[in-house]
C-alpha atoms as a PDB file:
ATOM      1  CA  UNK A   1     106.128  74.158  57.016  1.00  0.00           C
ATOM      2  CA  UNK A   2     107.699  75.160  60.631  1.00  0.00           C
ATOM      3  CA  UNK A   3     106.010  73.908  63.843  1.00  0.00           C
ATOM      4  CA  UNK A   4     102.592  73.045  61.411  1.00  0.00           C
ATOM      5  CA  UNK A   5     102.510  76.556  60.100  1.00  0.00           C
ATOM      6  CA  UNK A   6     103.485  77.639  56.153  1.00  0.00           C
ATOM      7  CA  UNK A   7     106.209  79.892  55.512  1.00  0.00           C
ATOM      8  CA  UNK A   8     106.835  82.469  53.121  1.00  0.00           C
ATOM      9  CA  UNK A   9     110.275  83.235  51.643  1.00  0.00           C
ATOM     10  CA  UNK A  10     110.867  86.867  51.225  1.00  0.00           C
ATOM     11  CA  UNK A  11     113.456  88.151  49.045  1.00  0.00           C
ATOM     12  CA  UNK A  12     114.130  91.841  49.951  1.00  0.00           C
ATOM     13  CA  UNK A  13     115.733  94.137  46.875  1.00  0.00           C
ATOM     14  CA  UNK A  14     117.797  96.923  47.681  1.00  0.00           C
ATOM     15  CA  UNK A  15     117.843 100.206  45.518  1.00  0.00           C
ATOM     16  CA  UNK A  16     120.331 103.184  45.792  1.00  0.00           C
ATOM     17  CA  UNK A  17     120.380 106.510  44.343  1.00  0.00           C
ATOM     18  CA  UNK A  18     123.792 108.745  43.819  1.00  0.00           C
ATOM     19  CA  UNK A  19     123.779 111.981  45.366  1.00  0.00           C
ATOM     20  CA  UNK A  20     126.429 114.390  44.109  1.00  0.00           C
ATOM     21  CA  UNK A  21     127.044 118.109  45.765  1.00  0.00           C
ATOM     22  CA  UNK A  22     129.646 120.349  44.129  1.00  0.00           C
ATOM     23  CA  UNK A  23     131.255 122.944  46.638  1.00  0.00           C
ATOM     24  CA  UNK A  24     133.272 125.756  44.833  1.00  0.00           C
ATOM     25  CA  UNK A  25     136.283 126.609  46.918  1.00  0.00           C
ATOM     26  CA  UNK A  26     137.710 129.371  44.971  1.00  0.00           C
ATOM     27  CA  UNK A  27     137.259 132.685  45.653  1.00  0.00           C
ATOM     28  CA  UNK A  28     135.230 134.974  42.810  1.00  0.00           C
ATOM     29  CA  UNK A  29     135.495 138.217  41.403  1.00  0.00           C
ATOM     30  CA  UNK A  30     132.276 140.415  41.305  1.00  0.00           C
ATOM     31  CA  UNK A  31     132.432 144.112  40.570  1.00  0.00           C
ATOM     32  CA  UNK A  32     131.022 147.162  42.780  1.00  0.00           C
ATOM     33  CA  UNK A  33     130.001 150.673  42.385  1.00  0.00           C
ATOM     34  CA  UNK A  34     132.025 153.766  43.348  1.00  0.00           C
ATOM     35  CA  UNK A  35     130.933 154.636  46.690  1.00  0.00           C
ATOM     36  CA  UNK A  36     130.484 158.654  46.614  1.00  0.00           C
ATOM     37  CA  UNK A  37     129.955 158.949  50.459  1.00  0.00           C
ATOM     38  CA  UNK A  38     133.229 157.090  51.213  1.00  0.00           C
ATOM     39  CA  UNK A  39     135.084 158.489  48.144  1.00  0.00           C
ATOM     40  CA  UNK A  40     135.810 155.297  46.714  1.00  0.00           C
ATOM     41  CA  UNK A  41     136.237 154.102  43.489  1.00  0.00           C
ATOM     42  CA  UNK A  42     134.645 151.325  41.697  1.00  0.00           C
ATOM     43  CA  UNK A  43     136.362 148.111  41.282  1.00  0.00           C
ATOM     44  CA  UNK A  44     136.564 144.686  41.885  1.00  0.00           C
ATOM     45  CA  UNK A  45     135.618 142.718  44.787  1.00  0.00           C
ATOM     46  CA  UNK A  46     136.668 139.251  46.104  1.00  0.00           C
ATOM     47  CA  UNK A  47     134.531 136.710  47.741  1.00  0.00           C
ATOM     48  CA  UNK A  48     133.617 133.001  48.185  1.00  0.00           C
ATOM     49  CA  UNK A  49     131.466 130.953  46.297  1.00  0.00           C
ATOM     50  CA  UNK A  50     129.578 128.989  49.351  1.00  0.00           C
ATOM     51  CA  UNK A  51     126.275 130.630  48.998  1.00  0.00           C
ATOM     52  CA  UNK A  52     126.261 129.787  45.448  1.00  0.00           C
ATOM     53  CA  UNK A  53     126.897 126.032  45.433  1.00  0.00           C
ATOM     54  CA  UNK A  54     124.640 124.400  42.325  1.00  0.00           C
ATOM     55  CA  UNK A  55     121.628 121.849  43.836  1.00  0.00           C
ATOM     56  CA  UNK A  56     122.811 118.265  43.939  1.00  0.00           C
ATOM     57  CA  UNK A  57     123.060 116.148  40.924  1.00  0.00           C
ATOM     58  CA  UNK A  58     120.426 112.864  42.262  1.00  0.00           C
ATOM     59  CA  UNK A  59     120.630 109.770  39.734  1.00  0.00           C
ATOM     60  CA  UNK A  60     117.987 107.403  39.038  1.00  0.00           C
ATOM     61  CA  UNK A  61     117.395 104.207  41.618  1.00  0.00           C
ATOM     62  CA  UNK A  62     119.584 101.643  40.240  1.00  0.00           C
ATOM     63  CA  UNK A  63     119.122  98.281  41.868  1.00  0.00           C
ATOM     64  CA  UNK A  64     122.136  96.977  45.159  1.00  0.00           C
ATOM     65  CA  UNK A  65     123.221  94.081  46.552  1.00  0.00           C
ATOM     66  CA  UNK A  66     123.832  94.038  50.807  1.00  0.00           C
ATOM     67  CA  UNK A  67     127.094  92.953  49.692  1.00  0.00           C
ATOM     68  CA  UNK A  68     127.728  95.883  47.568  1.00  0.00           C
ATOM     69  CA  UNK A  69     126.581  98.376  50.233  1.00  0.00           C
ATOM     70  CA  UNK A  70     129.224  96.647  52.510  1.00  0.00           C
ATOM     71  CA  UNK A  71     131.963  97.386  50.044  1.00  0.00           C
ATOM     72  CA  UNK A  72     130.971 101.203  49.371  1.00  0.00           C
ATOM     73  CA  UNK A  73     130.853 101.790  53.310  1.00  0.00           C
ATOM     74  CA  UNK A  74     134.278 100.076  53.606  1.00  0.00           C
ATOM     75  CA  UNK A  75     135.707 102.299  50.918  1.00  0.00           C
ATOM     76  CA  UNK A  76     134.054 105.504  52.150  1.00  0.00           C
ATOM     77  CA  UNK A  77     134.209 105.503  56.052  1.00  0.00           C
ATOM     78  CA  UNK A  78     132.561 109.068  55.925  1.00  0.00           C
ATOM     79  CA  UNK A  79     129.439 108.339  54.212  1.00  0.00           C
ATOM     80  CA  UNK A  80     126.767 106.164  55.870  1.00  0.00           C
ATOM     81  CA  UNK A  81     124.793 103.436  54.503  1.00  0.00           C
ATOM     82  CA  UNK A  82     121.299 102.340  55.929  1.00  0.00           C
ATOM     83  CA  UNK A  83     119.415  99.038  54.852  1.00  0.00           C
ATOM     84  CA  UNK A  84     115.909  97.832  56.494  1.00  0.00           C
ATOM     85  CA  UNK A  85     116.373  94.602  58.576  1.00  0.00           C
ATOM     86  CA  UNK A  86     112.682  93.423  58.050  1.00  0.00           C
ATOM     87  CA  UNK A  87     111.860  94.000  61.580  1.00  0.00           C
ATOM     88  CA  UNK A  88     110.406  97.721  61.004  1.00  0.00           C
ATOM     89  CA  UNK A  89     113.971  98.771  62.118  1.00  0.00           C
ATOM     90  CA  UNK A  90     117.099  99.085  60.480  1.00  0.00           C
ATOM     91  CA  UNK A  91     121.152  98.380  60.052  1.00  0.00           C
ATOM     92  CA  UNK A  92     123.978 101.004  59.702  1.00  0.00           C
ATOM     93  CA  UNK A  93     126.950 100.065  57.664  1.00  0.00           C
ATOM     94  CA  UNK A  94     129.726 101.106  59.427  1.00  0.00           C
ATOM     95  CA  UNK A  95     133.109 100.618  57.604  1.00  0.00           C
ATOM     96  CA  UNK A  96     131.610  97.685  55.599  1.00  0.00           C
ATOM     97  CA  UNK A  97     130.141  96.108  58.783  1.00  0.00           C
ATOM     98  CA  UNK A  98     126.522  96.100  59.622  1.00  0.00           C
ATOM     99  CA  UNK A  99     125.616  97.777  62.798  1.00  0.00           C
ATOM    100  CA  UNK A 100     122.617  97.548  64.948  1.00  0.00           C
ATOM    101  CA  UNK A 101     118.437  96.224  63.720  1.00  0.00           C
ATOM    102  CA  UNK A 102     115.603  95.996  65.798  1.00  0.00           C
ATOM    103  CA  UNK A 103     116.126  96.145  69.145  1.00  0.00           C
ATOM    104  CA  UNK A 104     112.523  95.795  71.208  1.00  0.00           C
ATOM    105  CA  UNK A 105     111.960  97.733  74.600  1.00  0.00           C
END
């Protein structure tokens, strides 16, 4: 009880999914046709593969601590990490530190 009123614990659970994007970065070989107007021959042709990049591998929810998240945005300061702070907003992990919640207006 608080000031005559019952509380309710609520224990939040976290989930996180993998995302995983492959980006070639080699050129490839392709072949063309003789060009009769230009009076070329057929050959090969060089190129990049950045149009062709394969959709992203997504793995299945697998359950998170907060404490957990911390340590993946410390140990990958590019990526960013966003939990719920039970206030209908939300924190940013920022290099392993949680940034920001709810602010109201």
């Amino acid at each position: 009880m608080v000031n005559g009123q019952q509380q309710q614990w609520v224990q939040y659970t976290y989930g996180a999914q993998r995302y995983t994007q492959v980006k070639y970065r080699w050129p490839c070989l392709a072949p063309t046709s003789p060009d009769e107007i230009a009076g070329t021959p057929g050959g090969v042709m060089t190129g990049g593969l950045a149009a062709t990049n394969p959709p992203p591998k997504i793995s299945a929810w697998q359950p998170i601590s907060p404490a957990q998240i911390s340590s993946l945005s410390a140990a990958n300061p590019t990526a960013t990490y966003y939990i719920p702070d039970g206030c209908g907003g939300q924190f940013t992990f920022s290099g392993g530190v949680p940034v920001g919640g709810f602010l109201r207006r």
